[in-house]
N, C-alpha and C. Protein backbone atom coordinates (compact mmCIF):
# COMPACT_ATOMS: atom_id res chain seq x y z
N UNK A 1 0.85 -1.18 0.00
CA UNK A 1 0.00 0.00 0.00
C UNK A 1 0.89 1.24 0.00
N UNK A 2 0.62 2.09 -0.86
CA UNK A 2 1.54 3.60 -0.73
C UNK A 2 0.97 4.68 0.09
N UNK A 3 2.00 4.79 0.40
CA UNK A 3 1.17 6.25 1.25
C UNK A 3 2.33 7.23 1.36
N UNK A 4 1.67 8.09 0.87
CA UNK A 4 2.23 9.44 0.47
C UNK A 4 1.33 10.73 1.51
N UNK A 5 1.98 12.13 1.53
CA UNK A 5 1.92 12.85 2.11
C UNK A 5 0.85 13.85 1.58
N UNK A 6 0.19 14.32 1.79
CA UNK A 6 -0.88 14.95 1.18
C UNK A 6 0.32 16.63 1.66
N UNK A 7 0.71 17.37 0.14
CA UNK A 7 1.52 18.60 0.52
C UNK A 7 1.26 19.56 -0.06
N UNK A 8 0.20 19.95 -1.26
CA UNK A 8 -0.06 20.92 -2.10
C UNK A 8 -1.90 21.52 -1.53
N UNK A 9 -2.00 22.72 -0.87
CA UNK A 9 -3.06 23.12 -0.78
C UNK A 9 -3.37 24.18 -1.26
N UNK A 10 -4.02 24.47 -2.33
CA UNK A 10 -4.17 25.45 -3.70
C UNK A 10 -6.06 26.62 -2.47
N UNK A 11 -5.28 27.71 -2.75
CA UNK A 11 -6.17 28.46 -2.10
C UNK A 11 -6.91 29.72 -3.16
N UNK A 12 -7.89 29.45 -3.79
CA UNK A 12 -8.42 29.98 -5.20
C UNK A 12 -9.38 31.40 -4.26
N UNK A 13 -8.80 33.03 -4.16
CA UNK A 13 -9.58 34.05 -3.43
C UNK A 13 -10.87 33.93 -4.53
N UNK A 14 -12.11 34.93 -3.92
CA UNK A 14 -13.11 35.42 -5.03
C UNK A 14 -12.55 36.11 -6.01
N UNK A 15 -12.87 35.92 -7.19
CA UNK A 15 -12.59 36.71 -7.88
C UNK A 15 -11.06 36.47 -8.85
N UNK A 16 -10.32 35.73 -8.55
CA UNK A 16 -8.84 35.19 -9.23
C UNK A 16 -8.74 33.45 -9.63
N UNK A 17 -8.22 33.62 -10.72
CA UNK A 17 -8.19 32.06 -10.91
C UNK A 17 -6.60 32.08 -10.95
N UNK A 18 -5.65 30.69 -11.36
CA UNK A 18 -4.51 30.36 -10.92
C UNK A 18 -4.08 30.05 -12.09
N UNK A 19 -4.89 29.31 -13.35
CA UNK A 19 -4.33 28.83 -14.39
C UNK A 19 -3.16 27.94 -14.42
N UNK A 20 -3.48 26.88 -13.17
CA UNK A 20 -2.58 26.03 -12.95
C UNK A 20 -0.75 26.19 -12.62
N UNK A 21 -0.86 27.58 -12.03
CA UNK A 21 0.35 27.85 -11.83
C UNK A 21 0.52 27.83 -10.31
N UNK A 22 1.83 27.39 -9.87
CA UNK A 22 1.82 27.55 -8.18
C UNK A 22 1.03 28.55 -7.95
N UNK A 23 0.32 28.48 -6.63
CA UNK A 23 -0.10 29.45 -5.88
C UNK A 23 1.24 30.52 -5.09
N UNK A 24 1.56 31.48 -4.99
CA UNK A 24 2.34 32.16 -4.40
C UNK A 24 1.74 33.28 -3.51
N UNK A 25 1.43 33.20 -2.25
CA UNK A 25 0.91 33.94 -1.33
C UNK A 25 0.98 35.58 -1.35
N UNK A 26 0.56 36.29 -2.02
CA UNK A 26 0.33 37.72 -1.75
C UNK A 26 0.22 38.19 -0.45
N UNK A 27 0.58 39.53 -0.08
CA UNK A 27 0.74 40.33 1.18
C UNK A 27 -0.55 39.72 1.72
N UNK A 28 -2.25 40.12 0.97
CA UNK A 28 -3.75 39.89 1.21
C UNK A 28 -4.29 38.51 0.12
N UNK A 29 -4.68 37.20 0.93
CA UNK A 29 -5.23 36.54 -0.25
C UNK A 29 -6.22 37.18 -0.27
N UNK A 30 -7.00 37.43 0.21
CA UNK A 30 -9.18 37.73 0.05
C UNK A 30 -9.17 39.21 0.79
N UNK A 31 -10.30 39.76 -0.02
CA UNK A 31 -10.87 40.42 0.64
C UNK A 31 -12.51 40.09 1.14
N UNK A 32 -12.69 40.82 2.29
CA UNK A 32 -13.86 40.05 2.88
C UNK A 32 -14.94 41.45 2.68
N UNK A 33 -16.06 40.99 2.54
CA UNK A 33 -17.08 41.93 2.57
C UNK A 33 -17.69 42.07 3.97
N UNK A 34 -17.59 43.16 4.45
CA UNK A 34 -18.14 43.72 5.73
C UNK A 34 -19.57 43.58 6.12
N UNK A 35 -20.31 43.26 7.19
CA UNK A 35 -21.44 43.31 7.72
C UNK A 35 -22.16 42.09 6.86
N UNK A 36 -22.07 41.19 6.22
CA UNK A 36 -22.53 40.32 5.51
C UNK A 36 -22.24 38.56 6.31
N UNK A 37 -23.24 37.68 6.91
CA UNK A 37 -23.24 36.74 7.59
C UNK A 37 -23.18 35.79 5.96
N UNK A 38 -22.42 34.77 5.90
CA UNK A 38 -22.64 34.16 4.91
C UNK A 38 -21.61 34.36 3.93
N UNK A 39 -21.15 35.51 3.68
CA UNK A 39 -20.58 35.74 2.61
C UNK A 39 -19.30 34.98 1.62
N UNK A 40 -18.95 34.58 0.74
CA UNK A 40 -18.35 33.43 0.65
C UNK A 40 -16.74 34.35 0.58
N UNK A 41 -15.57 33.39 0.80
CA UNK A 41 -14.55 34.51 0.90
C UNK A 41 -13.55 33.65 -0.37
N UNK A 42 -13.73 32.31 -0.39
CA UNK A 42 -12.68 31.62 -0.89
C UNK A 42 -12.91 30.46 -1.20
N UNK A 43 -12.26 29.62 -2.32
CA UNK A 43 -12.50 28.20 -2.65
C UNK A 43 -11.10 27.52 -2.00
N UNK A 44 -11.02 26.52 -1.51
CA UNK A 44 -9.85 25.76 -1.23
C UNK A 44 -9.88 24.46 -1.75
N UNK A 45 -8.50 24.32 -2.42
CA UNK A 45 -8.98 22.90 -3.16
C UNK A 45 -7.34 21.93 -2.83
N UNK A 46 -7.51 20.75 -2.42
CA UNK A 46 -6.29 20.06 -2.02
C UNK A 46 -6.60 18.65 -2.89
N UNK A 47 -5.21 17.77 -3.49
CA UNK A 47 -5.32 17.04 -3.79
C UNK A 47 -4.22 15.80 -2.65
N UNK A 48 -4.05 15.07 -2.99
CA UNK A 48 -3.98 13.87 -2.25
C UNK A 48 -3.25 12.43 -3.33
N UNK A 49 -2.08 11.95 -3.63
CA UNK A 49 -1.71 10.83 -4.45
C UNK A 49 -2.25 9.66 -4.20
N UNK A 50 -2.90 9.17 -2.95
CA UNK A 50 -3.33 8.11 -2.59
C UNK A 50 -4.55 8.17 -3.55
N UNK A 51 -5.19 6.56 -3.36
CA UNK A 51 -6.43 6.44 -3.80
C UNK A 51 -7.38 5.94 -2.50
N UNK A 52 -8.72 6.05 -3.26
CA UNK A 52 -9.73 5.01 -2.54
C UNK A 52 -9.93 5.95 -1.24
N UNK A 53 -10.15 5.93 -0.47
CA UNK A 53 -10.98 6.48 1.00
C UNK A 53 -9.60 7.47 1.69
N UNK A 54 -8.71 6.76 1.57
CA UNK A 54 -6.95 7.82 1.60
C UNK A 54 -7.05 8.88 1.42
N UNK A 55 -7.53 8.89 0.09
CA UNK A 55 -7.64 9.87 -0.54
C UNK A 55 -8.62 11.23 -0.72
N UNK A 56 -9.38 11.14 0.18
CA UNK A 56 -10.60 11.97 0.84
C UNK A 56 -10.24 12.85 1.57
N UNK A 57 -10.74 14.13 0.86
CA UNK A 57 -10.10 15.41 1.72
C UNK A 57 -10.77 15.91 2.36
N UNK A 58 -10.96 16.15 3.68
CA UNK A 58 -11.90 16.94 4.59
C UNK A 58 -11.11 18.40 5.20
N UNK A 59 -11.47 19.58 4.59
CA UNK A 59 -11.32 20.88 4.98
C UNK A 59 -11.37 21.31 6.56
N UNK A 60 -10.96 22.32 6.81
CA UNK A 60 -11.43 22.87 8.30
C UNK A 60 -10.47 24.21 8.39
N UNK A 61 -11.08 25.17 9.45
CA UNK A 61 -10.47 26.48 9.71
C UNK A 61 -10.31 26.58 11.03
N UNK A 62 -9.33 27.14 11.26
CA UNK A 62 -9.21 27.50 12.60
C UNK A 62 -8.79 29.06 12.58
N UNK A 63 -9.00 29.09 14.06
CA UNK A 63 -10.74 29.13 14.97
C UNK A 63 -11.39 29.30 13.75
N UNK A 64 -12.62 28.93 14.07
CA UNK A 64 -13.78 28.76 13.40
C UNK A 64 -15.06 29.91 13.51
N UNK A 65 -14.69 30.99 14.99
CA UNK A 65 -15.63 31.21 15.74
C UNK A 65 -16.23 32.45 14.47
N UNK A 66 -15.19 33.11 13.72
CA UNK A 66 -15.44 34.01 12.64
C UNK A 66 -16.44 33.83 10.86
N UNK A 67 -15.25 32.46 11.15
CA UNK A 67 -15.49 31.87 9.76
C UNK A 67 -16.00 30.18 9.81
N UNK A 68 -16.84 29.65 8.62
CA UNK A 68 -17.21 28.11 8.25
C UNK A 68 -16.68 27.45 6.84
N UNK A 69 -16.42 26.81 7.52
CA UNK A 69 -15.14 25.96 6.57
C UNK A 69 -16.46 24.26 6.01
N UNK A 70 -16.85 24.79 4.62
CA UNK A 70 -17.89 23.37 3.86
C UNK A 70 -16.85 22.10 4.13
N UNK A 71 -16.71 21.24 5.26
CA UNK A 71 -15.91 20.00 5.14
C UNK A 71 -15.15 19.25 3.79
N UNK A 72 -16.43 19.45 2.69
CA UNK A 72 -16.48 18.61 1.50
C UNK A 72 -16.08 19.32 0.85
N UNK A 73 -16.51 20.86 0.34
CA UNK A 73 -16.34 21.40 -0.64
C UNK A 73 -15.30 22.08 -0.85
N UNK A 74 -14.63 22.61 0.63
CA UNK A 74 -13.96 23.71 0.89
C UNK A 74 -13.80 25.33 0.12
N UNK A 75 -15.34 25.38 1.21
CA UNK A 75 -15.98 26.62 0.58
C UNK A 75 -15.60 27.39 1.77
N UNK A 76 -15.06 28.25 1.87
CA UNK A 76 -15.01 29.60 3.22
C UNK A 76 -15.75 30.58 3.16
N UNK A 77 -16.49 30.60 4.17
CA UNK A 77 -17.44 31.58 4.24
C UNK A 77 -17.43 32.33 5.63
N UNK A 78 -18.23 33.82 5.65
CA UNK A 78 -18.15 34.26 7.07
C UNK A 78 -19.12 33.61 7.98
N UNK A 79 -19.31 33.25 9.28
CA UNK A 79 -20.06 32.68 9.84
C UNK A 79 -20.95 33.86 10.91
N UNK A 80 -20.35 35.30 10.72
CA UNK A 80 -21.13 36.00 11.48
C UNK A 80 -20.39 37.60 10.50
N UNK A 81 -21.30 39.18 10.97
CA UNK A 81 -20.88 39.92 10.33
C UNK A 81 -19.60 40.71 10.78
N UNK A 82 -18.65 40.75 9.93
CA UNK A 82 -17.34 41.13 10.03
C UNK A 82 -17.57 42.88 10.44
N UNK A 83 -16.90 43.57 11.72
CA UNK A 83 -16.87 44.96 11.16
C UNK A 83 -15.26 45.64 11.42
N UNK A 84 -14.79 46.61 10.07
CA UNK A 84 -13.80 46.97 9.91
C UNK A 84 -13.35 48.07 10.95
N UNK A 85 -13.85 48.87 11.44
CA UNK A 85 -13.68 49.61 12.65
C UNK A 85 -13.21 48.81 14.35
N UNK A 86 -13.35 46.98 14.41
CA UNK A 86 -13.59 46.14 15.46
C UNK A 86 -12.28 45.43 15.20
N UNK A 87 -11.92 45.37 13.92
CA UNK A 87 -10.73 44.53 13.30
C UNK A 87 -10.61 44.43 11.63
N UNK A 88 -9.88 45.00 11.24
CA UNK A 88 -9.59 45.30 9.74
C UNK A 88 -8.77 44.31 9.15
N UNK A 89 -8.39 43.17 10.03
CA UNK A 89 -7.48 41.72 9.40
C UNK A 89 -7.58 40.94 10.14
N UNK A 90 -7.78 39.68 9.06
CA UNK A 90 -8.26 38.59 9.95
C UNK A 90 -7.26 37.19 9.25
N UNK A 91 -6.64 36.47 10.32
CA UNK A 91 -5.53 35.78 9.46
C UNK A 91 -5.61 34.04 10.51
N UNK A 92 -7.01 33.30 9.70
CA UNK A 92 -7.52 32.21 9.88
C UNK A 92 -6.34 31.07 9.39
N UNK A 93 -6.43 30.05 9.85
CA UNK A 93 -5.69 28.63 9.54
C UNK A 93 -6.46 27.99 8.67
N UNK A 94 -6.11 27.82 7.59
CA UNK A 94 -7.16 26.62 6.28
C UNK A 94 -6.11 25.32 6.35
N UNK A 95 -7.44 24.28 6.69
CA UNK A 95 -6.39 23.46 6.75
C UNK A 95 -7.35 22.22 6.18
N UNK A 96 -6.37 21.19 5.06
CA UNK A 96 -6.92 20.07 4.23
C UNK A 96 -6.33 18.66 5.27
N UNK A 97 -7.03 17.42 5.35
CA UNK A 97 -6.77 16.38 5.64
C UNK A 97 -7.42 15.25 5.07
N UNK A 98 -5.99 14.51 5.10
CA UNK A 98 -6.23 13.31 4.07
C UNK A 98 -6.88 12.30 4.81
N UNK A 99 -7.75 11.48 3.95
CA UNK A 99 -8.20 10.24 4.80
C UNK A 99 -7.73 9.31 5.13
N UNK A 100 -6.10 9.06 5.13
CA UNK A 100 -5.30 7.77 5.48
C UNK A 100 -5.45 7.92 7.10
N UNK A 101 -4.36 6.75 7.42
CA UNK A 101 -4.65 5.81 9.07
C UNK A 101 -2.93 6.28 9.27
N UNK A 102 -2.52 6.90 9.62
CA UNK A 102 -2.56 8.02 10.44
C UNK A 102 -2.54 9.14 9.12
N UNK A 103 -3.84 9.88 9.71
CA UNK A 103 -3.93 11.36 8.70
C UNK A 103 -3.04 12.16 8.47
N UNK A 104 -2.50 12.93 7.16
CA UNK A 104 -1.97 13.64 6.83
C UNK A 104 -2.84 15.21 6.88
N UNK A 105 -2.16 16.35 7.05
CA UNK A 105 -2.95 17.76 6.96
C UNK A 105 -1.75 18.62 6.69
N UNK A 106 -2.40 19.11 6.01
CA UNK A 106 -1.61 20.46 5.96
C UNK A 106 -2.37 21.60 6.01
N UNK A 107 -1.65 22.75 6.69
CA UNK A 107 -2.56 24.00 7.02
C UNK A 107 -1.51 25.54 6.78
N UNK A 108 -2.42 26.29 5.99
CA UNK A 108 -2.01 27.64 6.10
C UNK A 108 -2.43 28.84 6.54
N UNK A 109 -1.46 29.79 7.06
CA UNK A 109 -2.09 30.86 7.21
C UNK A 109 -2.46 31.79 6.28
N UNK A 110 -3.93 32.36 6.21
CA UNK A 110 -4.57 33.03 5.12
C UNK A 110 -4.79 35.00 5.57
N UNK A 111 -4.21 35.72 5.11
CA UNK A 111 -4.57 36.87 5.51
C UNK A 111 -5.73 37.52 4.69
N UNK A 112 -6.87 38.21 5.47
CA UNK A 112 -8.09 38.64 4.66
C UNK A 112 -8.34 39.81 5.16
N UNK A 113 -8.51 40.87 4.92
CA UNK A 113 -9.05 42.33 5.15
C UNK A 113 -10.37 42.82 4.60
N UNK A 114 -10.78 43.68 5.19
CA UNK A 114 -12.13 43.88 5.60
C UNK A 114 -12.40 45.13 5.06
């Protein structure tokens, strides 16, 4: 059985696509829209070399208490309304994990302004 390291987590902001080129972290990935519960901020997409159930990526953010991280889809969204006068940057953990026995994750820090 192979098992490999799950190490590439591709972080797609609103509004920019990648055209299959490394991702390279800018000063701001996202900007976030203010006073809006829901609002979507970002796609996150991770792949994985394993196959079969290994190979199943489950998303997550930390803390969470700001933002909701879609397990499956890795959709980021705000989970309550952001205000820029309270905090003008917000710099969450996105983090992908693989479905092998002992799990692989990798996680980054994402900077977003308001």
């Amino acid at each position: 059985m192979s098992h490999q390291a799950l190490s590439e987590l591709h972080v797609i902001p609103q509004g920019q696509t990648i055209n299959g080129e490394y991702y390279h972290r800018p000063p701001v990935d996202s900007i976030v829209d203010e006073e809006i519960v829901d609002a979507f901020i970002m796609l996150v997409s991770a792949t994985d070399l394993d196959s079969g159930l290994n190979a199943m990526i489950t998303y997550s953010v930390i803390p969470d208490t700001q933002f909701a991280m879609d397990a499956t889809t890795g959709i980021l969204t705000t989970k309550m309304a952001l205000d820029r006068e309270v905090l003008s940057s917000y710099s969450p953990r996105i983090c992908a994990t693989d479905g092998g026995s002992p799990s692989n994750q990798v996680c980054q820090l994402k900077t977003m302004e308001c």
